[in-house]
PDB file of N, CA and C in Angstrom:
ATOM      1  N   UNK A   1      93.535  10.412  36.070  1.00  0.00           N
ATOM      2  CA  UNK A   1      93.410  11.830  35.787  1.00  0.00           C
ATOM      3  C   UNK A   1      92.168  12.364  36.510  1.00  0.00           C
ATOM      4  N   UNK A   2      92.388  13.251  37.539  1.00  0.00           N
ATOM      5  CA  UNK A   2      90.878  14.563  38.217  1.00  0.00           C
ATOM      6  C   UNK A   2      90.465  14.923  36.743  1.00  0.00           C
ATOM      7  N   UNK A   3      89.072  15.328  37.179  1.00  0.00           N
ATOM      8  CA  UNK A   3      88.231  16.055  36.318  1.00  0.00           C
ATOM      9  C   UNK A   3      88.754  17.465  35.989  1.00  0.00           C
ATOM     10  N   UNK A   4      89.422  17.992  36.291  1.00  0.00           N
ATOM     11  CA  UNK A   4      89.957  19.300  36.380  1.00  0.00           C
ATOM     12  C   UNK A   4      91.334  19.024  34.506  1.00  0.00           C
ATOM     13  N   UNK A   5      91.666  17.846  35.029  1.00  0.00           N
ATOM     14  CA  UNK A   5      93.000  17.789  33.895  1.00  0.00           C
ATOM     15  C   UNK A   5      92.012  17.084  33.276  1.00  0.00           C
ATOM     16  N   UNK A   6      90.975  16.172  33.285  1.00  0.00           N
ATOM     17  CA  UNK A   6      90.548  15.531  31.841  1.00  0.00           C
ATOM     18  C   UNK A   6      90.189  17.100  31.327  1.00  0.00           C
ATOM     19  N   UNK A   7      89.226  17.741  32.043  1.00  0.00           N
ATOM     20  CA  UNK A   7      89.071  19.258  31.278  1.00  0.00           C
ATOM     21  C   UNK A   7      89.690  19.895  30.400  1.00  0.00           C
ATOM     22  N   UNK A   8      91.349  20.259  31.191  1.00  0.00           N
ATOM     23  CA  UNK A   8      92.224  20.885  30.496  1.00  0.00           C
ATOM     24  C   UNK A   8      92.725  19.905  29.195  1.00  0.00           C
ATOM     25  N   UNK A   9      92.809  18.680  28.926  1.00  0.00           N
ATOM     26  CA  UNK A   9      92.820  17.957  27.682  1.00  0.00           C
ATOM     27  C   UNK A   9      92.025  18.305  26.876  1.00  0.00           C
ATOM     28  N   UNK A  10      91.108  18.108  27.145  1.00  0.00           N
ATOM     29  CA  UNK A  10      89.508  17.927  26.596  1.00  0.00           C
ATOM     30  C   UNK A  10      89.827  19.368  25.550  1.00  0.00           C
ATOM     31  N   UNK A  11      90.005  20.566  26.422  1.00  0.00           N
ATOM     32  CA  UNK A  11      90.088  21.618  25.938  1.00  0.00           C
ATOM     33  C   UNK A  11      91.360  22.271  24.766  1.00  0.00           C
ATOM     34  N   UNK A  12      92.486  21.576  24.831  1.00  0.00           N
ATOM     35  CA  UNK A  12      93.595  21.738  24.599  1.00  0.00           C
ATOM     36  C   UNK A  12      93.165  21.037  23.063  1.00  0.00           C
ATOM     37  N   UNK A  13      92.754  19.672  23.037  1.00  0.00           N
ATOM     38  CA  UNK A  13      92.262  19.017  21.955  1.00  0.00           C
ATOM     39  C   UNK A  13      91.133  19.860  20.941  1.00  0.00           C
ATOM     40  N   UNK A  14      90.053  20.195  21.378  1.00  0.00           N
ATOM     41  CA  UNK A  14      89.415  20.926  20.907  1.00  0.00           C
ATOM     42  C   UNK A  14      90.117  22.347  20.267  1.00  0.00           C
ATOM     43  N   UNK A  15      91.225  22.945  20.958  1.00  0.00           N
ATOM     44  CA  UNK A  15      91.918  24.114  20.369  1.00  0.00           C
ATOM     45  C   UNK A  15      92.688  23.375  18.883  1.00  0.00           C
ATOM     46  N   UNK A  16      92.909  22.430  19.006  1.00  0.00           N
ATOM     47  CA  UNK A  16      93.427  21.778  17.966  1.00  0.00           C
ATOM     48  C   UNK A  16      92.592  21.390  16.636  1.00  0.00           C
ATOM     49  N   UNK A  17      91.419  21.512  16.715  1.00  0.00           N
ATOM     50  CA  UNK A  17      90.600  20.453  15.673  1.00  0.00           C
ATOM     51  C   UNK A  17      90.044  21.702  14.666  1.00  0.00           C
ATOM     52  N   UNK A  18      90.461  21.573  13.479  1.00  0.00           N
ATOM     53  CA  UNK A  18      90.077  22.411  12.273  1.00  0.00           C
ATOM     54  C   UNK A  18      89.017  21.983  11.525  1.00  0.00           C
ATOM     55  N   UNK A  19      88.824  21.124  11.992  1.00  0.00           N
ATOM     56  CA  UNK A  19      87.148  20.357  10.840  1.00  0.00           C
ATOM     57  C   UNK A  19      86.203  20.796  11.126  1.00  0.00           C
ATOM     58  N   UNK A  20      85.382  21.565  10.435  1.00  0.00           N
ATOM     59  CA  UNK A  20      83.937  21.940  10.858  1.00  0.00           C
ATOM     60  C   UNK A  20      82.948  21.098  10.809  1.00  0.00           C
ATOM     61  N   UNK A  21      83.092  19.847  10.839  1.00  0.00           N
ATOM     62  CA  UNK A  21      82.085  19.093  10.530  1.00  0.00           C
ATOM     63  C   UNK A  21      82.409  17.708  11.939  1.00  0.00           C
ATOM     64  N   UNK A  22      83.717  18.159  12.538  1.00  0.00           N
ATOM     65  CA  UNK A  22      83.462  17.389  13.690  1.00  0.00           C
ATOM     66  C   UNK A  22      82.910  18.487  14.822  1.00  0.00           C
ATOM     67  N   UNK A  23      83.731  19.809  14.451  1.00  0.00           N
ATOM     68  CA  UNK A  23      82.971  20.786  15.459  1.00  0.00           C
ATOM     69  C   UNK A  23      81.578  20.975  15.735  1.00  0.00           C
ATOM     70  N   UNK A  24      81.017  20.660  14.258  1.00  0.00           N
ATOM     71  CA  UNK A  24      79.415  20.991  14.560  1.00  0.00           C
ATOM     72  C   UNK A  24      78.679  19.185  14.898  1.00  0.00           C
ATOM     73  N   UNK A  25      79.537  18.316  14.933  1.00  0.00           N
ATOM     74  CA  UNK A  25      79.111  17.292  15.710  1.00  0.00           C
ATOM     75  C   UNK A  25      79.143  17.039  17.358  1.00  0.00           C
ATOM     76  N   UNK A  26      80.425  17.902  17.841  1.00  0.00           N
ATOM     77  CA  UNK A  26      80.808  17.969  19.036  1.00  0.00           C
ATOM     78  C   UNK A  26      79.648  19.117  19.692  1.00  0.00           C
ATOM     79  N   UNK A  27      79.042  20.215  18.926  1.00  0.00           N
ATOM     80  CA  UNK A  27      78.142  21.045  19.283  1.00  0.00           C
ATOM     81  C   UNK A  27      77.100  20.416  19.744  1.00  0.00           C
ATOM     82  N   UNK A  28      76.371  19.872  18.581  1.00  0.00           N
ATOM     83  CA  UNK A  28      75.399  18.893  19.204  1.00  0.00           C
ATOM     84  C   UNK A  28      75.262  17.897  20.007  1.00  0.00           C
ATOM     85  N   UNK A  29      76.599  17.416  20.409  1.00  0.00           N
ATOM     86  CA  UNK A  29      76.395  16.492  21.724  1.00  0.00           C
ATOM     87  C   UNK A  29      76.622  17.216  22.904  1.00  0.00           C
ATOM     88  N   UNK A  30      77.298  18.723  23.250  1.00  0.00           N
ATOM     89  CA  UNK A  30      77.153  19.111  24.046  1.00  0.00           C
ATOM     90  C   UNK A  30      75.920  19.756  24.275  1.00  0.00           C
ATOM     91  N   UNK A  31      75.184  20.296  23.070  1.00  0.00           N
ATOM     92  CA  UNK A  31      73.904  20.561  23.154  1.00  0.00           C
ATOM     93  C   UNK A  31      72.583  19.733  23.771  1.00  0.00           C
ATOM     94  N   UNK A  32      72.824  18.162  23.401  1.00  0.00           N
ATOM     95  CA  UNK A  32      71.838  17.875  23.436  1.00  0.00           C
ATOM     96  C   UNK A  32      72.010  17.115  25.051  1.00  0.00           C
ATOM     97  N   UNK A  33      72.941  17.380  26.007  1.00  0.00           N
ATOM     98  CA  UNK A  33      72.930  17.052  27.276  1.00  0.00           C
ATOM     99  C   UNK A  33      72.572  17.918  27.853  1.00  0.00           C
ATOM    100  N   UNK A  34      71.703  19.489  27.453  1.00  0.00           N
ATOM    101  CA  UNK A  34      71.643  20.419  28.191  1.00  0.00           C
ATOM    102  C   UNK A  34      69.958  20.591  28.303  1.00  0.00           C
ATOM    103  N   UNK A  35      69.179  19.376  27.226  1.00  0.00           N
ATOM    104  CA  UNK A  35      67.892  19.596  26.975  1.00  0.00           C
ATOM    105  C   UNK A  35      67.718  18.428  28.143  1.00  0.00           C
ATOM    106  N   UNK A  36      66.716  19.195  28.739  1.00  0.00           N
ATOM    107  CA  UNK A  36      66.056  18.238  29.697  1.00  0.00           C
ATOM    108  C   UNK A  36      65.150  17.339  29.002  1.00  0.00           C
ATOM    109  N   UNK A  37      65.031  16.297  28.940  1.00  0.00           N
ATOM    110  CA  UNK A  37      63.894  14.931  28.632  1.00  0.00           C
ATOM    111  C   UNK A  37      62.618  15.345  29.571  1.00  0.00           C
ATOM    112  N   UNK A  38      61.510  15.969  28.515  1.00  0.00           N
ATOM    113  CA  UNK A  38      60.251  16.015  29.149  1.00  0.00           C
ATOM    114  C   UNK A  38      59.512  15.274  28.529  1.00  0.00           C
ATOM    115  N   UNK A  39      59.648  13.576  27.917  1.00  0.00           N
ATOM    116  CA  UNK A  39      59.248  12.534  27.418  1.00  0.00           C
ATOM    117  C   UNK A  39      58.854  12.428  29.010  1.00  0.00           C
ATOM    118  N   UNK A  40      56.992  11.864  28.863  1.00  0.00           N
ATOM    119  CA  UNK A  40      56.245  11.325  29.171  1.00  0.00           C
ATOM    120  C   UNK A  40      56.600   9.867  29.505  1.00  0.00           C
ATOM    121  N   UNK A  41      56.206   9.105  30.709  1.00  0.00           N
ATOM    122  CA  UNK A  41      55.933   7.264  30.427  1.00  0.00           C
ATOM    123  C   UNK A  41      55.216   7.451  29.474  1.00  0.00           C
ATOM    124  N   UNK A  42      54.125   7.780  29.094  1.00  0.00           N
ATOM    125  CA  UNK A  42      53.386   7.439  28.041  1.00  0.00           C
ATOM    126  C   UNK A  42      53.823   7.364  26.918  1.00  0.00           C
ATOM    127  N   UNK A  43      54.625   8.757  26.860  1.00  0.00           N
ATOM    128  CA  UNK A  43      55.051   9.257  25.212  1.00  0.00           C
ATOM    129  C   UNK A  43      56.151   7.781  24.873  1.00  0.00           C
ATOM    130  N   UNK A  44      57.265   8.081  25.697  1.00  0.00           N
ATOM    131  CA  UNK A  44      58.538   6.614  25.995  1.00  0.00           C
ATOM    132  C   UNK A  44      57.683   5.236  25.842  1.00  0.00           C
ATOM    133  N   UNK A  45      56.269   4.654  26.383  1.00  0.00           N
ATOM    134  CA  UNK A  45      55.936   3.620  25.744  1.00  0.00           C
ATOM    135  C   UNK A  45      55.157   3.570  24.724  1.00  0.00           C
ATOM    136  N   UNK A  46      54.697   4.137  24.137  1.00  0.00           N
ATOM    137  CA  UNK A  46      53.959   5.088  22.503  1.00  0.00           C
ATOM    138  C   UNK A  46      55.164   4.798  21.840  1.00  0.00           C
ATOM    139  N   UNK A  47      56.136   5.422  22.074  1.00  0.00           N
ATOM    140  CA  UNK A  47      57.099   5.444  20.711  1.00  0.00           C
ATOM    141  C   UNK A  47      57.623   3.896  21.041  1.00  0.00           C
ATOM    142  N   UNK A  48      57.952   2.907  21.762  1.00  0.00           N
ATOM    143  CA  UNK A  48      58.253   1.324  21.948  1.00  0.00           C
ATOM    144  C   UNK A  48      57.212   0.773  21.126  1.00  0.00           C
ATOM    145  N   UNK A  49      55.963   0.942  21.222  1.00  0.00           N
ATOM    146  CA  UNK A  49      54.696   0.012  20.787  1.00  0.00           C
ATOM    147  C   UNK A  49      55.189   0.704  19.263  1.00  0.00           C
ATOM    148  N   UNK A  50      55.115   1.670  18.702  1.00  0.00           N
ATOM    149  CA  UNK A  50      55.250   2.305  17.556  1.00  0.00           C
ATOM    150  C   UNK A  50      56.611   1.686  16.800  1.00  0.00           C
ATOM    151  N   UNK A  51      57.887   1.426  17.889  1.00  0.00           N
ATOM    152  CA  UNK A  51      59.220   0.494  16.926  1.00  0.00           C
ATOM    153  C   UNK A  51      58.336  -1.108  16.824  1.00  0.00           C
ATOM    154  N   UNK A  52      58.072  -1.334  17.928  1.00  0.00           N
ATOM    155  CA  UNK A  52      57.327  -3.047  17.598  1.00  0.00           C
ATOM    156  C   UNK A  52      56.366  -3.110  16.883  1.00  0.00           C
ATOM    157  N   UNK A  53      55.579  -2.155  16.353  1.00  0.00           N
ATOM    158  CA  UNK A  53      54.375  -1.945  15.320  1.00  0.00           C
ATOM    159  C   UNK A  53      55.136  -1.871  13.577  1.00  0.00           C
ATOM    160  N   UNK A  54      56.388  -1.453  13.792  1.00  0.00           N
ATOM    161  CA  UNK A  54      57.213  -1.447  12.758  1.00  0.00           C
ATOM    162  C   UNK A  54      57.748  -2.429  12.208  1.00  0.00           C
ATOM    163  N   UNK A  55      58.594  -3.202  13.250  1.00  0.00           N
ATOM    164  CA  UNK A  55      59.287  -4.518  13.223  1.00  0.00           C
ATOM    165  C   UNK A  55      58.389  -5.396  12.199  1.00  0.00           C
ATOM    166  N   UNK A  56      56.903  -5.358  13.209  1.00  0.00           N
ATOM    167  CA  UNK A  56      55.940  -6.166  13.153  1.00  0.00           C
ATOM    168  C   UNK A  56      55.510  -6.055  11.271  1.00  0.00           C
ATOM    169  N   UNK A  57      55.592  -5.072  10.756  1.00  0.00           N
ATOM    170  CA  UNK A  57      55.266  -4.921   9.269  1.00  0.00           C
ATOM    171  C   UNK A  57      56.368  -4.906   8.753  1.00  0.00           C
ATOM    172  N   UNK A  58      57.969  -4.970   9.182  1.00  0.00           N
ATOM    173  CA  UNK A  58      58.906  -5.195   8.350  1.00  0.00           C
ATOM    174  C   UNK A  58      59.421  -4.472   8.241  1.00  0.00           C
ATOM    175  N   UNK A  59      59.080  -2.796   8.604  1.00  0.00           N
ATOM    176  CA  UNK A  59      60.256  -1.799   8.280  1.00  0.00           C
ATOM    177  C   UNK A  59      61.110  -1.424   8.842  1.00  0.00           C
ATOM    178  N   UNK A  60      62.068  -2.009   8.861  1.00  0.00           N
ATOM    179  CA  UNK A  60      63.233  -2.492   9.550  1.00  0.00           C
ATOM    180  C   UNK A  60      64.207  -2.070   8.286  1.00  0.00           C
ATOM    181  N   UNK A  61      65.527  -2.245   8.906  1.00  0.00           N
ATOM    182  CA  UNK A  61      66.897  -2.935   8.389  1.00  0.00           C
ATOM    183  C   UNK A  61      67.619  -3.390   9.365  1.00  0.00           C
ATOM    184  N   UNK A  62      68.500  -4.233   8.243  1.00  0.00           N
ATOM    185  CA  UNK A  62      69.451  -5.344   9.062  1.00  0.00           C
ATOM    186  C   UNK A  62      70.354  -5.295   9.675  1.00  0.00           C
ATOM    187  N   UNK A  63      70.925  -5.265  11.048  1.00  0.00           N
ATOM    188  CA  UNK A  63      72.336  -4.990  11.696  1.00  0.00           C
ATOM    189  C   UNK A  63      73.047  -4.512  10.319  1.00  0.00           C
ATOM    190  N   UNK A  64      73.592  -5.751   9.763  1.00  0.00           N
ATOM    191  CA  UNK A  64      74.944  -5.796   8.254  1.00  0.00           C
ATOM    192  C   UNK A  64      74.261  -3.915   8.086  1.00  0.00           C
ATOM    193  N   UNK A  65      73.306  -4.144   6.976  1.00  0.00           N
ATOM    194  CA  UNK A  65      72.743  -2.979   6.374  1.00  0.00           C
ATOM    195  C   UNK A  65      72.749  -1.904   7.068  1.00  0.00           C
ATOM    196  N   UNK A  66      72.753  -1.731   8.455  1.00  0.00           N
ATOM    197  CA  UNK A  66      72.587  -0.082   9.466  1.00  0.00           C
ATOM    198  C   UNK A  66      74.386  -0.057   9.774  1.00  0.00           C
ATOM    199  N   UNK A  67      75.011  -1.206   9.678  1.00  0.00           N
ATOM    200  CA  UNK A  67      76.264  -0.316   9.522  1.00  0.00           C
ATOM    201  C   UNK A  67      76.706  -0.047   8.198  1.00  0.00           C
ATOM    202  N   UNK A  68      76.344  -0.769   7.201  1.00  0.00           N
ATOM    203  CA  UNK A  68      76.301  -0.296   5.196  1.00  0.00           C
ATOM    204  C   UNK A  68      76.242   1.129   5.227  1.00  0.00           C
ATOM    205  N   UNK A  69      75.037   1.418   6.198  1.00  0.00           N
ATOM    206  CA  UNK A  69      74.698   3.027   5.638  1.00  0.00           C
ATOM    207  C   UNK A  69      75.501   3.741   6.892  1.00  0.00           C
ATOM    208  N   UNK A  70      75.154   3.404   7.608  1.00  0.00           N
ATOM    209  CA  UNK A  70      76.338   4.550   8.573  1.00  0.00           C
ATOM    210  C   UNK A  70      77.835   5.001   8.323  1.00  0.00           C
ATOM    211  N   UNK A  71      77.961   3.603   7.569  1.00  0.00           N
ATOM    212  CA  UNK A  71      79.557   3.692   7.409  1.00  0.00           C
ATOM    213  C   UNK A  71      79.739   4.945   6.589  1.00  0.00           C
ATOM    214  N   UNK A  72      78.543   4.900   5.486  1.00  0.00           N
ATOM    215  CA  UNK A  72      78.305   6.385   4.463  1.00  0.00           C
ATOM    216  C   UNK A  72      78.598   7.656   4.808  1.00  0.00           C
ATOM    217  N   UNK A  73      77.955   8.075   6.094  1.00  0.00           N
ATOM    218  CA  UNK A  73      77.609   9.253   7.091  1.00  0.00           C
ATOM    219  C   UNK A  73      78.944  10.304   6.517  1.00  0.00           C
ATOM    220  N   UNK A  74      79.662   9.235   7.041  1.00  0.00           N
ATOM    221  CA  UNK A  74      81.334  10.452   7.229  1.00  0.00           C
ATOM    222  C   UNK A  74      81.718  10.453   6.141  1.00  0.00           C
ATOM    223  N   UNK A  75      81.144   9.651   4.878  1.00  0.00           N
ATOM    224  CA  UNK A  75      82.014   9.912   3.466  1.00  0.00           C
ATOM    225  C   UNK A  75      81.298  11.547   3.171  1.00  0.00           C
ATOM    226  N   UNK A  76      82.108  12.240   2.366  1.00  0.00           N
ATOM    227  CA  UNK A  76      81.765  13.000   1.593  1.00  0.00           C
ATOM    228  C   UNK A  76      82.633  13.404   0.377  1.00  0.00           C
TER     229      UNK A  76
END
């Protein structure tokens, strides 16, 4: 499939979808490809030292446990 017909799918699907709660998920991922990343090297290795500063004291969770709670997300 050209980019032209994944489009017209893409779009045809979206005319279809009545859930407001995937719409306003689909918002934000088209949203958030439109923000340019003005993360710093610095800032990008600040926040790395800051997850391994975490690890390092334990506040973590466990693979099992981060899909426990994700799986949650979509219940309502």
């Amino acid at each position: 499939m050209d980019s032209q017909a994944e489009l017209n799918w893409i779009h045809q699907e979206i005319d279809k979808v009545n859930d407001p709660t995937f719409l306003e998920k689909l918002k934000t991922l088209l949203k958030s490809r439109q923000k340019p990343s003005t993360e710093t090297i610095e800032e990008y290795n600040s926040d790395i030292e800051s997850a391994l500063d975490n690890i390092a004291k334990g506040n973590f969770v466990a693979e099992e446990e981060a899909r426990s709670i994700s799986k949650k997300w979509n219940r309502k």
